[in-house]
PDB file of N, CA and C in Angstrom:
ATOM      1  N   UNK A   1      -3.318  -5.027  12.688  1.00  0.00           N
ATOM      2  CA  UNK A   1      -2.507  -4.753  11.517  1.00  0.00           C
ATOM      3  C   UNK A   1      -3.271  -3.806  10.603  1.00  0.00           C
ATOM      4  N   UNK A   2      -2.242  -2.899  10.369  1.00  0.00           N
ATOM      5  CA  UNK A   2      -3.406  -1.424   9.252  1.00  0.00           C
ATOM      6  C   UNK A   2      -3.473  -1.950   8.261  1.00  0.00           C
ATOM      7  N   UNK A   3      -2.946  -3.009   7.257  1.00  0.00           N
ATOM      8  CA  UNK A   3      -3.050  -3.304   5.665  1.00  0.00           C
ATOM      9  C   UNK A   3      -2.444  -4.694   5.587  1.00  0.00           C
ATOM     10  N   UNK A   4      -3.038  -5.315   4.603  1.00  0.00           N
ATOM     11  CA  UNK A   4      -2.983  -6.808   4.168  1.00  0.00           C
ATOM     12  C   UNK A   4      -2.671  -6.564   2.839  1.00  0.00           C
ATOM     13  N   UNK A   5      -2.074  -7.342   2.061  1.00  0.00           N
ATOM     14  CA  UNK A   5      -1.312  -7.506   0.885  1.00  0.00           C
ATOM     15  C   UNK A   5      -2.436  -9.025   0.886  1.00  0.00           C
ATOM     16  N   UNK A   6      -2.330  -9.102  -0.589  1.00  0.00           N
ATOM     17  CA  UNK A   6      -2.966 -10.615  -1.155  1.00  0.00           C
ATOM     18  C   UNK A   6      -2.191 -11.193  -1.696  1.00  0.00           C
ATOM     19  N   UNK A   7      -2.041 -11.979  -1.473  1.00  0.00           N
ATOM     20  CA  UNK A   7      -1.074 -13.354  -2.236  1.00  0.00           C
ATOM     21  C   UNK A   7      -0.694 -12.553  -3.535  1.00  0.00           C
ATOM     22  N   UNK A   8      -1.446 -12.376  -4.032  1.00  0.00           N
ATOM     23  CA  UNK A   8      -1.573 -11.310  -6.198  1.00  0.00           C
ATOM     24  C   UNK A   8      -0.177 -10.775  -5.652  1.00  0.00           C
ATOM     25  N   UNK A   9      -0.399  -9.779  -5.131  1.00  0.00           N
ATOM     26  CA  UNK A   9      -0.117  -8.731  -4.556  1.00  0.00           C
ATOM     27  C   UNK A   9       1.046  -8.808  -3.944  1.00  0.00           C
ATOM     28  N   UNK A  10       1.550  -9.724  -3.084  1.00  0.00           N
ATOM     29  CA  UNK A  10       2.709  -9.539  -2.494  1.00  0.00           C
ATOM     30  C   UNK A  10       3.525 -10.481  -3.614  1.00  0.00           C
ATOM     31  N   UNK A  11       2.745 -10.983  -4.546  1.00  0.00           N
ATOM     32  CA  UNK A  11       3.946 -12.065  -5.548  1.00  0.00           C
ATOM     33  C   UNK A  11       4.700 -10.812  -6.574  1.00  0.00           C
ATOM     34  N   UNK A  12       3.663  -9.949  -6.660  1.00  0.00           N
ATOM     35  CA  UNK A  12       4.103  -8.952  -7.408  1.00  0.00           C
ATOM     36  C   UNK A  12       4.578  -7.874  -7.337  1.00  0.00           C
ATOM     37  N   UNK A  13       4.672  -7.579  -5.792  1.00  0.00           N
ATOM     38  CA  UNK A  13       5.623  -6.677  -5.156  1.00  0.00           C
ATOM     39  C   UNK A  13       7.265  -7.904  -5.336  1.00  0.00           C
ATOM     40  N   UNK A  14       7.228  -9.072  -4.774  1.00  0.00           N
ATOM     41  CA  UNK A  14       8.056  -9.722  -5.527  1.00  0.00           C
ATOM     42  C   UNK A  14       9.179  -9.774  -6.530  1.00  0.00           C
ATOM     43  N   UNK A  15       8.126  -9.745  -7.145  1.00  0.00           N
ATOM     44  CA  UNK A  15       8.669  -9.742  -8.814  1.00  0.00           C
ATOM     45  C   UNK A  15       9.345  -8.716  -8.756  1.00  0.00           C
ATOM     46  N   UNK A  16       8.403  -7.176  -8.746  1.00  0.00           N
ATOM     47  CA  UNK A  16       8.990  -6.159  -9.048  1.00  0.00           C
ATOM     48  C   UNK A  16      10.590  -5.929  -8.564  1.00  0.00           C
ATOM     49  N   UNK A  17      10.445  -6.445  -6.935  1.00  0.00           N
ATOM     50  CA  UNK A  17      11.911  -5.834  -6.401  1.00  0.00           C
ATOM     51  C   UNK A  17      13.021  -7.344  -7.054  1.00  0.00           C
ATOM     52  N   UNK A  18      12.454  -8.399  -7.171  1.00  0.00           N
ATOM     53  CA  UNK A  18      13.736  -9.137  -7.758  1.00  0.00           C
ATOM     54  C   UNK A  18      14.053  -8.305  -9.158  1.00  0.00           C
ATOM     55  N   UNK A  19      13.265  -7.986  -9.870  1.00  0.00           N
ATOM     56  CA  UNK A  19      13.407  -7.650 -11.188  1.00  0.00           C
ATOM     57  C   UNK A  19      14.513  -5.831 -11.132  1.00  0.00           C
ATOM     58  N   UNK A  20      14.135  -5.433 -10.151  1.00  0.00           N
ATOM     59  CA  UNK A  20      14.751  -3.751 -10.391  1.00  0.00           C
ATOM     60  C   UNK A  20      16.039  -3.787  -8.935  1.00  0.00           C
ATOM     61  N   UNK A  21      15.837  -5.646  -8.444  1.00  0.00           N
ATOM     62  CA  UNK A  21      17.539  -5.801  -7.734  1.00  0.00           C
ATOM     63  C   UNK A  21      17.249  -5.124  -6.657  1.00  0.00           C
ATOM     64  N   UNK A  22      16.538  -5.260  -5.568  1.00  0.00           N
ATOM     65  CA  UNK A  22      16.441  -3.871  -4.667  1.00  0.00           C
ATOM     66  C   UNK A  22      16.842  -5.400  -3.417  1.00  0.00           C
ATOM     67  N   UNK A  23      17.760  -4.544  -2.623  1.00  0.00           N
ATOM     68  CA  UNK A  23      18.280  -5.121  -1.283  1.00  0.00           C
ATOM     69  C   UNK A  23      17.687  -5.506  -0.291  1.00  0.00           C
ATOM     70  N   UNK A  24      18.005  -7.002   0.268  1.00  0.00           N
ATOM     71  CA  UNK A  24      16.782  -7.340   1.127  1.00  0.00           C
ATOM     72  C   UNK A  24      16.494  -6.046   2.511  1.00  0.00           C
ATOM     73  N   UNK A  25      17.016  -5.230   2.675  1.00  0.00           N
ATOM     74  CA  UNK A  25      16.745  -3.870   3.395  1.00  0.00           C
ATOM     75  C   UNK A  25      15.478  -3.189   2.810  1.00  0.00           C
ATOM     76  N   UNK A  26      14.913  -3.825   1.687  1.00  0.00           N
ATOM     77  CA  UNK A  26      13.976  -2.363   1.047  1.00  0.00           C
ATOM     78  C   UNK A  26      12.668  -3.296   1.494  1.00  0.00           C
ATOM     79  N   UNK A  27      11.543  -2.299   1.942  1.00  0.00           N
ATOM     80  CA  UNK A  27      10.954  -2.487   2.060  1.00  0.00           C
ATOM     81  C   UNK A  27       9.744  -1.878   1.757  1.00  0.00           C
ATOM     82  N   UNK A  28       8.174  -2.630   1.575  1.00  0.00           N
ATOM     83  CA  UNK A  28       6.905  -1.583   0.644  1.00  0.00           C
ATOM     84  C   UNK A  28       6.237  -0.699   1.497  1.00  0.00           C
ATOM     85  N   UNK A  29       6.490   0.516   1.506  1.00  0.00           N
ATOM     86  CA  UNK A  29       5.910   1.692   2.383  1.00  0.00           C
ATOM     87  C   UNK A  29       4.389   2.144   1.702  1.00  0.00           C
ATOM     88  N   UNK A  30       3.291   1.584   2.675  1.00  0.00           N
ATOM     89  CA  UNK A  30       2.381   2.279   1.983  1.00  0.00           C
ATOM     90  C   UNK A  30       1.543   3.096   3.025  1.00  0.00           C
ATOM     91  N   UNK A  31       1.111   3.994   2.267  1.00  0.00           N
ATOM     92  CA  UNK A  31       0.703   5.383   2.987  1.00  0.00           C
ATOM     93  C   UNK A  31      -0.083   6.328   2.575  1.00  0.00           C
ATOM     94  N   UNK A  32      -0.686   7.141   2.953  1.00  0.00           N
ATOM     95  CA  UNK A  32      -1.930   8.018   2.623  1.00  0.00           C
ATOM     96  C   UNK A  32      -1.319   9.005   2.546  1.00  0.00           C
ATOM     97  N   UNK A  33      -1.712  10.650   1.543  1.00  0.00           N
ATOM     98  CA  UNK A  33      -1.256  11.842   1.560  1.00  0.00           C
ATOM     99  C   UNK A  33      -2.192  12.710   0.954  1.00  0.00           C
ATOM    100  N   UNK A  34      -2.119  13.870   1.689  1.00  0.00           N
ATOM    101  CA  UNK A  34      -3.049  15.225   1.165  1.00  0.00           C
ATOM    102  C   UNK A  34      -3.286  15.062  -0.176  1.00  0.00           C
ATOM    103  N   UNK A  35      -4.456  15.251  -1.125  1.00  0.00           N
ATOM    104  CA  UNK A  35      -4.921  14.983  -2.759  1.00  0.00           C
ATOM    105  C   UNK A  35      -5.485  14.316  -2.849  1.00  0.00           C
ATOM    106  N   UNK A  36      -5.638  14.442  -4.867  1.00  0.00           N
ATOM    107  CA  UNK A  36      -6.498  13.360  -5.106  1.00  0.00           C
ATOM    108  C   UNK A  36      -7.655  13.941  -5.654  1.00  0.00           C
ATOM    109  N   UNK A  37      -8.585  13.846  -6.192  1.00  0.00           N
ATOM    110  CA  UNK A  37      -9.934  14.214  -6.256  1.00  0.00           C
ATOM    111  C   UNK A  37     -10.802  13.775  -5.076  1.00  0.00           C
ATOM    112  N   UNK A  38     -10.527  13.297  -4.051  1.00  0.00           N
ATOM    113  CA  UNK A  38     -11.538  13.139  -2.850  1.00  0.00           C
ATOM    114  C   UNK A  38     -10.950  13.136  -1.658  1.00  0.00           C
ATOM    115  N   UNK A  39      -9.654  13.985  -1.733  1.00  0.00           N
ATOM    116  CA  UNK A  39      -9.117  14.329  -0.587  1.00  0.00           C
ATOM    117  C   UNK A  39      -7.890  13.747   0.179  1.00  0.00           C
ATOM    118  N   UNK A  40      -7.894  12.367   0.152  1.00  0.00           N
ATOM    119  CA  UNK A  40      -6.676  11.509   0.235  1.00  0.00           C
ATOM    120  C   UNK A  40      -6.817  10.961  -0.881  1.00  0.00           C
ATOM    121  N   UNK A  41      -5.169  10.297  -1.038  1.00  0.00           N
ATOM    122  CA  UNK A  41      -4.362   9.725  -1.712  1.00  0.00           C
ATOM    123  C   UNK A  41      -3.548   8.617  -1.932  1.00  0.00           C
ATOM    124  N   UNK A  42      -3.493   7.058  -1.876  1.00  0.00           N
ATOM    125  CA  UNK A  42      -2.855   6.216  -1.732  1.00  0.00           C
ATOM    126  C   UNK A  42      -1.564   6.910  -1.993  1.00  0.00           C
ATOM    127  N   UNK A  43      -0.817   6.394  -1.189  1.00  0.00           N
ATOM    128  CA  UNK A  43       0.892   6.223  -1.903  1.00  0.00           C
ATOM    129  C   UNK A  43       1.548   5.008  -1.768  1.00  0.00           C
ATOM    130  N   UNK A  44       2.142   4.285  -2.205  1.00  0.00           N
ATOM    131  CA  UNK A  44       2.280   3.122  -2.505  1.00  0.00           C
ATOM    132  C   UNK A  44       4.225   3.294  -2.962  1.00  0.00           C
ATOM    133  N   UNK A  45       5.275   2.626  -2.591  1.00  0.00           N
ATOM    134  CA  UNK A  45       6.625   2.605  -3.133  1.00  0.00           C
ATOM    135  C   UNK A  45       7.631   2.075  -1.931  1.00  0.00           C
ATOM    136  N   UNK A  46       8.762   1.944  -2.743  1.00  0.00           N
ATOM    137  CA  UNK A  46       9.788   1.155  -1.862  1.00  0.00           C
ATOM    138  C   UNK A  46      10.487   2.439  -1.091  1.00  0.00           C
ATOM    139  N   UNK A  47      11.029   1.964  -0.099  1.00  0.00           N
ATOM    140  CA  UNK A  47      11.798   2.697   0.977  1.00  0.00           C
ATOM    141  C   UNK A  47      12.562   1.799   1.128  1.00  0.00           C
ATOM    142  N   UNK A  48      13.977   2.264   1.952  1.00  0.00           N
ATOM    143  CA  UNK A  48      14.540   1.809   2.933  1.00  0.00           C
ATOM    144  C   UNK A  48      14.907   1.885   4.201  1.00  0.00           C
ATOM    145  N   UNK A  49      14.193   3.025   4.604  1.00  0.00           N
ATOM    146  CA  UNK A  49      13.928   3.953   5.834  1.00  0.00           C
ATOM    147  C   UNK A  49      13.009   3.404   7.019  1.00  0.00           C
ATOM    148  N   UNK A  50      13.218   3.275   7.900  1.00  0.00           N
ATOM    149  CA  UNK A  50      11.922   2.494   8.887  1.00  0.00           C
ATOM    150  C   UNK A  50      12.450   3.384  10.406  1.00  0.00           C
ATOM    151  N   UNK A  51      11.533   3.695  11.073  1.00  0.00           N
ATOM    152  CA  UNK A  51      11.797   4.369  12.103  1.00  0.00           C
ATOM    153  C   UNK A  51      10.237   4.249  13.151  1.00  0.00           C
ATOM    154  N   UNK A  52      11.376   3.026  13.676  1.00  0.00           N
ATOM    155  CA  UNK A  52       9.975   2.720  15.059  1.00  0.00           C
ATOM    156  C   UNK A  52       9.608   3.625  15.801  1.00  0.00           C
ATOM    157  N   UNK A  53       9.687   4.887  16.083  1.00  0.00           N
ATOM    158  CA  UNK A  53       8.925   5.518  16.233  1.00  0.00           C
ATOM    159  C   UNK A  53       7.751   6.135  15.746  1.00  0.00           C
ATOM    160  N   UNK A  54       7.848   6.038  14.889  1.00  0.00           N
ATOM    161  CA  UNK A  54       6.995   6.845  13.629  1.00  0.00           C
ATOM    162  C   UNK A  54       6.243   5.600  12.948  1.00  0.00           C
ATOM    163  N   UNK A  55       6.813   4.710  12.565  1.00  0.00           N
ATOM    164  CA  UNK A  55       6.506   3.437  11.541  1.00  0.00           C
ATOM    165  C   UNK A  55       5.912   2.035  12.292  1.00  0.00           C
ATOM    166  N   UNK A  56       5.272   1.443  11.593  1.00  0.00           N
ATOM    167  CA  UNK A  56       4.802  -0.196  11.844  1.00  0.00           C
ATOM    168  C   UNK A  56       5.411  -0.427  10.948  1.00  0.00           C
ATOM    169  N   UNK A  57       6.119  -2.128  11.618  1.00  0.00           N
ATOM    170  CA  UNK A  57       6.334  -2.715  10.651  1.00  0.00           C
ATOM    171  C   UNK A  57       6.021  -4.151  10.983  1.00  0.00           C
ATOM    172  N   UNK A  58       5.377  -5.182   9.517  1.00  0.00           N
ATOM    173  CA  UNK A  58       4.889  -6.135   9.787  1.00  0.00           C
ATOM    174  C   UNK A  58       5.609  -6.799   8.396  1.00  0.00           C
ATOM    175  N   UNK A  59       5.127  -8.406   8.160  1.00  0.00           N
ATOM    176  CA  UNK A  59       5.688  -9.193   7.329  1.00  0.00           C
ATOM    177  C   UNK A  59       4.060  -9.256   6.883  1.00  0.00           C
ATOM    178  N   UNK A  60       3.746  -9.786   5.305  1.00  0.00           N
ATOM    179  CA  UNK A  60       3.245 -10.065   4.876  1.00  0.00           C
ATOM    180  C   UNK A  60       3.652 -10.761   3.122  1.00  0.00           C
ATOM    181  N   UNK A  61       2.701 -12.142   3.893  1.00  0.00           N
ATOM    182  CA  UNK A  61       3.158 -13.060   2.584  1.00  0.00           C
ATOM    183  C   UNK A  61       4.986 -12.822   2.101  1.00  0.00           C
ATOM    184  N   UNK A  62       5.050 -12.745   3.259  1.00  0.00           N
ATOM    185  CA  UNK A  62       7.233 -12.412   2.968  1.00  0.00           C
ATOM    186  C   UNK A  62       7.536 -11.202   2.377  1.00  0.00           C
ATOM    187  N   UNK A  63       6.410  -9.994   2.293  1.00  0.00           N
ATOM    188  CA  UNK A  63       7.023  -8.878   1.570  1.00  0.00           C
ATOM    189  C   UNK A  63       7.021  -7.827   3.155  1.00  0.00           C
ATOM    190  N   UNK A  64       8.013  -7.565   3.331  1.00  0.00           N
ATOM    191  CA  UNK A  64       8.355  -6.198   4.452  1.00  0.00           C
ATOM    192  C   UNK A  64       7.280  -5.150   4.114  1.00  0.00           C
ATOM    193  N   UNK A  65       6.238  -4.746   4.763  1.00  0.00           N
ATOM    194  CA  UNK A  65       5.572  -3.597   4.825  1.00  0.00           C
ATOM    195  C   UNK A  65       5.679  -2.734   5.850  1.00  0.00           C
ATOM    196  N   UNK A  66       6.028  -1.645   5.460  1.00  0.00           N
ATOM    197  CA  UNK A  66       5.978  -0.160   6.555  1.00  0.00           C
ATOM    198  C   UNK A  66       5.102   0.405   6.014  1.00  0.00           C
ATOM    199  N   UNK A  67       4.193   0.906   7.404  1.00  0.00           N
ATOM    200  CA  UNK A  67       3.141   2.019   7.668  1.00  0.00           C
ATOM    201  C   UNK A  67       3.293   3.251   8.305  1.00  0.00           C
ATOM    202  N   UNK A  68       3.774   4.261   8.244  1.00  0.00           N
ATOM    203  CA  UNK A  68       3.589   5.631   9.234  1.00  0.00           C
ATOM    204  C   UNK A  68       2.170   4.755   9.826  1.00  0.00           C
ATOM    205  N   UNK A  69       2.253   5.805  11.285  1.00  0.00           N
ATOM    206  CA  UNK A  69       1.482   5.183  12.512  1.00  0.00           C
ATOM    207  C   UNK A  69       0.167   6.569  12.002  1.00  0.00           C
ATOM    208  N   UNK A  70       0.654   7.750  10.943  1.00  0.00           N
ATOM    209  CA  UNK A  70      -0.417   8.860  11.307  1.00  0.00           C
ATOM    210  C   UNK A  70      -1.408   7.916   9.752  1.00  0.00           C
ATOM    211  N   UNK A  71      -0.967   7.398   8.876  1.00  0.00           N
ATOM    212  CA  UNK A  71      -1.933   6.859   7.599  1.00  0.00           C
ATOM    213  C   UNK A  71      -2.109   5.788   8.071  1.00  0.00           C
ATOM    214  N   UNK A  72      -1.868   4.783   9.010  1.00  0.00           N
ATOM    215  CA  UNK A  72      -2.849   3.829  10.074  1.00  0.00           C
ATOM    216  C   UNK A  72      -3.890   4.070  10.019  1.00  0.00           C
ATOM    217  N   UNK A  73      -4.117   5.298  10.620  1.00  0.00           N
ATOM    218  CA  UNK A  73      -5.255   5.527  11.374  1.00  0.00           C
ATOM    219  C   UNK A  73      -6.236   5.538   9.885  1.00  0.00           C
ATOM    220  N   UNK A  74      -6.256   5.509   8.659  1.00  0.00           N
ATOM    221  CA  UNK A  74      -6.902   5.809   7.691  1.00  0.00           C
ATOM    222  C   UNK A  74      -6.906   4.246   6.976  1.00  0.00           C
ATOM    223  N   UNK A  75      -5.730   3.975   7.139  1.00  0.00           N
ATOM    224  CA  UNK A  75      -5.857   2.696   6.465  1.00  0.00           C
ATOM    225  C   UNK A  75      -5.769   1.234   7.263  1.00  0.00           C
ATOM    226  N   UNK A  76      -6.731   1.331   8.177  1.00  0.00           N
ATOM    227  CA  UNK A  76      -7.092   0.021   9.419  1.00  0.00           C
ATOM    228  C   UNK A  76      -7.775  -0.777   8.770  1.00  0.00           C
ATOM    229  N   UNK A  77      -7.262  -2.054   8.496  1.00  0.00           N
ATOM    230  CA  UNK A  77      -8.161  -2.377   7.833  1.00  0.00           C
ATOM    231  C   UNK A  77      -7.766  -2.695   6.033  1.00  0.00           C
ATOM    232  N   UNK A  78      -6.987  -2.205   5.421  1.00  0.00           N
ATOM    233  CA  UNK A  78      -7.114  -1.962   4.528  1.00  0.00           C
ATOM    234  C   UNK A  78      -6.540  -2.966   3.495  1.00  0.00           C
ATOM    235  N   UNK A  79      -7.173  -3.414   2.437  1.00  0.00           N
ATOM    236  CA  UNK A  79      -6.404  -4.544   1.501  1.00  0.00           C
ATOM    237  C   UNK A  79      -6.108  -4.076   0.049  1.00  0.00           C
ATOM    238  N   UNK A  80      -4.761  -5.025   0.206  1.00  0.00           N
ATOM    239  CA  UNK A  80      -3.885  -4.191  -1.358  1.00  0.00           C
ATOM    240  C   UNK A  80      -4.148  -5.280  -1.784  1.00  0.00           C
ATOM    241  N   UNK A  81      -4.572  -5.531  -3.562  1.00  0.00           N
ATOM    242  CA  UNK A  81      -4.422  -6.651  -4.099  1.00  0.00           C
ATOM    243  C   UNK A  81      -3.718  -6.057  -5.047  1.00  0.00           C
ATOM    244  N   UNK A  82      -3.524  -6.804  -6.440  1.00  0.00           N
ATOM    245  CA  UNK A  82      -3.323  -6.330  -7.822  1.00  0.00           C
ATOM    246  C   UNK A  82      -3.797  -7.400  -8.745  1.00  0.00           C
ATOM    247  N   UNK A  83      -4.412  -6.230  -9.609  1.00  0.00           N
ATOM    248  CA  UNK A  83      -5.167  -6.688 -11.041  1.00  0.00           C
ATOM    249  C   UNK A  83      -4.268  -6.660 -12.148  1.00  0.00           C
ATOM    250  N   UNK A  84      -4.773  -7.556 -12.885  1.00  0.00           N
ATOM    251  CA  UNK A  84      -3.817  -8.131 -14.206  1.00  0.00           C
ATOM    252  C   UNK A  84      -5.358  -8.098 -14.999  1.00  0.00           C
ATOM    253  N   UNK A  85      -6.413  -7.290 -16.027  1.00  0.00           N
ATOM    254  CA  UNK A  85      -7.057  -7.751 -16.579  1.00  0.00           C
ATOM    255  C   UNK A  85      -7.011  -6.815 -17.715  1.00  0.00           C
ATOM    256  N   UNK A  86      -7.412  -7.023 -18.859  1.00  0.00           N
ATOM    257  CA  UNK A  86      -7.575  -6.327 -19.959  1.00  0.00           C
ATOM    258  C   UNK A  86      -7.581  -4.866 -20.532  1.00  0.00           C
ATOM    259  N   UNK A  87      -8.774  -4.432 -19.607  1.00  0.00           N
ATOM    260  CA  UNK A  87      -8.778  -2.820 -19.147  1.00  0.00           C
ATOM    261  C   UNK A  87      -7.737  -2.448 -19.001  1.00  0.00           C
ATOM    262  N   UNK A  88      -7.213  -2.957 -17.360  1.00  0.00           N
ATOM    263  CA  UNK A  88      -6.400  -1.886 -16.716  1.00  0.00           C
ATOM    264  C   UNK A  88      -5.544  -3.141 -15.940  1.00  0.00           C
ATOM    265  N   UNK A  89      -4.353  -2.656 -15.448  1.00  0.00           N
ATOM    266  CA  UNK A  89      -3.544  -3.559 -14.630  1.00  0.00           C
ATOM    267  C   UNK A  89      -2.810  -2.240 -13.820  1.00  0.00           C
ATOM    268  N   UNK A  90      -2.848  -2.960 -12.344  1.00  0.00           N
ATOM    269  CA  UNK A  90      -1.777  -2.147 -11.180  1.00  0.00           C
ATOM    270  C   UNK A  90      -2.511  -2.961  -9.750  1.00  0.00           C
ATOM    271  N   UNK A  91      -1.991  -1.970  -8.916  1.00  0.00           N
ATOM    272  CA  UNK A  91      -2.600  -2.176  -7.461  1.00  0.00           C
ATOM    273  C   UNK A  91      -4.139  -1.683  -7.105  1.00  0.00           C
ATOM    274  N   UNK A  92      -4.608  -2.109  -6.561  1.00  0.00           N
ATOM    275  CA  UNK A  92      -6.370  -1.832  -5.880  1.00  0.00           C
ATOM    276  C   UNK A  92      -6.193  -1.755  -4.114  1.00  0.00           C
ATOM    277  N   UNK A  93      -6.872  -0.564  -4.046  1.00  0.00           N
ATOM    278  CA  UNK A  93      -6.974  -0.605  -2.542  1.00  0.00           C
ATOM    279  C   UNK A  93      -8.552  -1.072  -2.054  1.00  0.00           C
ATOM    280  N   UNK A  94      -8.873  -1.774  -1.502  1.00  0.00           N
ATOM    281  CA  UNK A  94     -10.187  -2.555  -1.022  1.00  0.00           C
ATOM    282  C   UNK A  94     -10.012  -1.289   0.820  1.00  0.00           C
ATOM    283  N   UNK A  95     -10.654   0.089   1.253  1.00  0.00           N
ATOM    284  CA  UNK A  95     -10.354   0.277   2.523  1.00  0.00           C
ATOM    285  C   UNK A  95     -12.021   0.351   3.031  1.00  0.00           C
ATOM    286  N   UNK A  96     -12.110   0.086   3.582  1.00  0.00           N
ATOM    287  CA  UNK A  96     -13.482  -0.038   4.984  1.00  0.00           C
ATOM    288  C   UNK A  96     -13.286   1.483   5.340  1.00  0.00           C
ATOM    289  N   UNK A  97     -12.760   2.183   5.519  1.00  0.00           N
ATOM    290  CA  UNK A  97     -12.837   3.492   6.514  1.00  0.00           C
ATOM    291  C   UNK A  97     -13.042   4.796   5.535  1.00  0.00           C
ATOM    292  N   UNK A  98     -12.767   4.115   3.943  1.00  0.00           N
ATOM    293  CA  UNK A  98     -13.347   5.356   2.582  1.00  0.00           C
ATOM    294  C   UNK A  98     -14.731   5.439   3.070  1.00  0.00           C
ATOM    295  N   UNK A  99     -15.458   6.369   2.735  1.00  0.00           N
ATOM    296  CA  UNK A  99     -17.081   6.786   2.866  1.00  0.00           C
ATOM    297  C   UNK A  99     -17.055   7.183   1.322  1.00  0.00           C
ATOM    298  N   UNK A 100     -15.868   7.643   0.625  1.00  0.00           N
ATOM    299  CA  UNK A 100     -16.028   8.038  -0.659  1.00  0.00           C
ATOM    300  C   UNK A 100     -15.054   7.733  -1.628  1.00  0.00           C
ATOM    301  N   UNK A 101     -15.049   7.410  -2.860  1.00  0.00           N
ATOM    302  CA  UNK A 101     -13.530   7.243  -3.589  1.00  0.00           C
ATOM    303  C   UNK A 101     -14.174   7.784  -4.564  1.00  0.00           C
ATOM    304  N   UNK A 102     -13.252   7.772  -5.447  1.00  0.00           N
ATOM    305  CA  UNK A 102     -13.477   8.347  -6.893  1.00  0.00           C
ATOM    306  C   UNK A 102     -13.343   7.508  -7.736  1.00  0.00           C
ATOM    307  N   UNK A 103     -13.851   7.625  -8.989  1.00  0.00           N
ATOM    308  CA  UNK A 103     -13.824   6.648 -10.018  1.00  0.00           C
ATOM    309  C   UNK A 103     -12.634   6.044 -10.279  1.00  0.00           C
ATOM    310  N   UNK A 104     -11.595   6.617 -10.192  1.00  0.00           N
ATOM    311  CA  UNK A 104      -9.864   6.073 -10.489  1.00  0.00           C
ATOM    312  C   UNK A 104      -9.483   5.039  -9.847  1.00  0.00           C
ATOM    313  N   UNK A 105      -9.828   4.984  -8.353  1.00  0.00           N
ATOM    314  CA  UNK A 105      -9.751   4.534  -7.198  1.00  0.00           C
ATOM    315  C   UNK A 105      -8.467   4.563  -6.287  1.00  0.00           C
ATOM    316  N   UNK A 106      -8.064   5.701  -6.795  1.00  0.00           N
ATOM    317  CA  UNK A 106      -6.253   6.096  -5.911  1.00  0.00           C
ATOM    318  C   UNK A 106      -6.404   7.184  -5.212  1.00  0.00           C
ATOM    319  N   UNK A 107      -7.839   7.702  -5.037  1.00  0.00           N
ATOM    320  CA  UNK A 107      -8.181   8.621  -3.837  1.00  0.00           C
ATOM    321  C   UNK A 107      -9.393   8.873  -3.210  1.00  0.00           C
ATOM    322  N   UNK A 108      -9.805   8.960  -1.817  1.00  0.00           N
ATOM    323  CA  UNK A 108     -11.076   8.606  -1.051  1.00  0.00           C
ATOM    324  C   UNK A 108     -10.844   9.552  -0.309  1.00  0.00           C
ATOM    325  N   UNK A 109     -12.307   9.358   0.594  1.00  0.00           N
ATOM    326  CA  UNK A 109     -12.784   9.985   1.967  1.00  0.00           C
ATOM    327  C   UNK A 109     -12.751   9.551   2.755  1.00  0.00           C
ATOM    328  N   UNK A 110     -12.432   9.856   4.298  1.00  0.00           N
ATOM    329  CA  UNK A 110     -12.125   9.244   5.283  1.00  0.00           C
ATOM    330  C   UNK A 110     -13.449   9.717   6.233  1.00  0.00           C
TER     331      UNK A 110
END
């Protein structure tokens, strides 16, 4: 499996789609893209698009996740949580296969 959601994390993917009504069809597409200050880019958002050819798809903690099979290969491994603390609040990517990220932490080296 390329990415794990944390309990945090999939309660609050959750929330979000009960709260903005999204159809049990939608599902959390997460994925890597050209940018960033270190070259890749998390992307992170709902779809409703899935195409087994192209896509994984797995269950986690009951939230539908799709992966393109080409940001796999970058994100093997990889754990989404989300922070709720004072500073700052959103999603965190925890990936094993960065060699580099940047201070922000929404873009690395592969």
């Amino acid at each position: 499996m390329a990415v794990m959601l944390s309990e945090k994390a999939a309660s609050e993917v959750k929330r979000i789609m009960q709260e903005q009504k999204l159809g049990e069809e939608t599902v959390l597409r997460v994925g890597v893209v050209g940018g960033g200050c270190s070259g890749f880019q998390y992307n992170l958002g709902f779809d409703k698009a899935f195409d087994e050819k192209v896509d994984s798809k797995f269950d986690c903690h009951g939230v539908p996740v799709v992966v393109d099979k080409k940001s796999a290969l970058y994100l093997d491994g990889t754990t989404v949580d989300f922070y709720d603390g004072l500073e700052k609040r959103g999603f965190t990517f925890d990936n094993p296969n960065a060699v580099k990220s940047c201070g922000c932490g929404s873009s690395f080296q592969a």
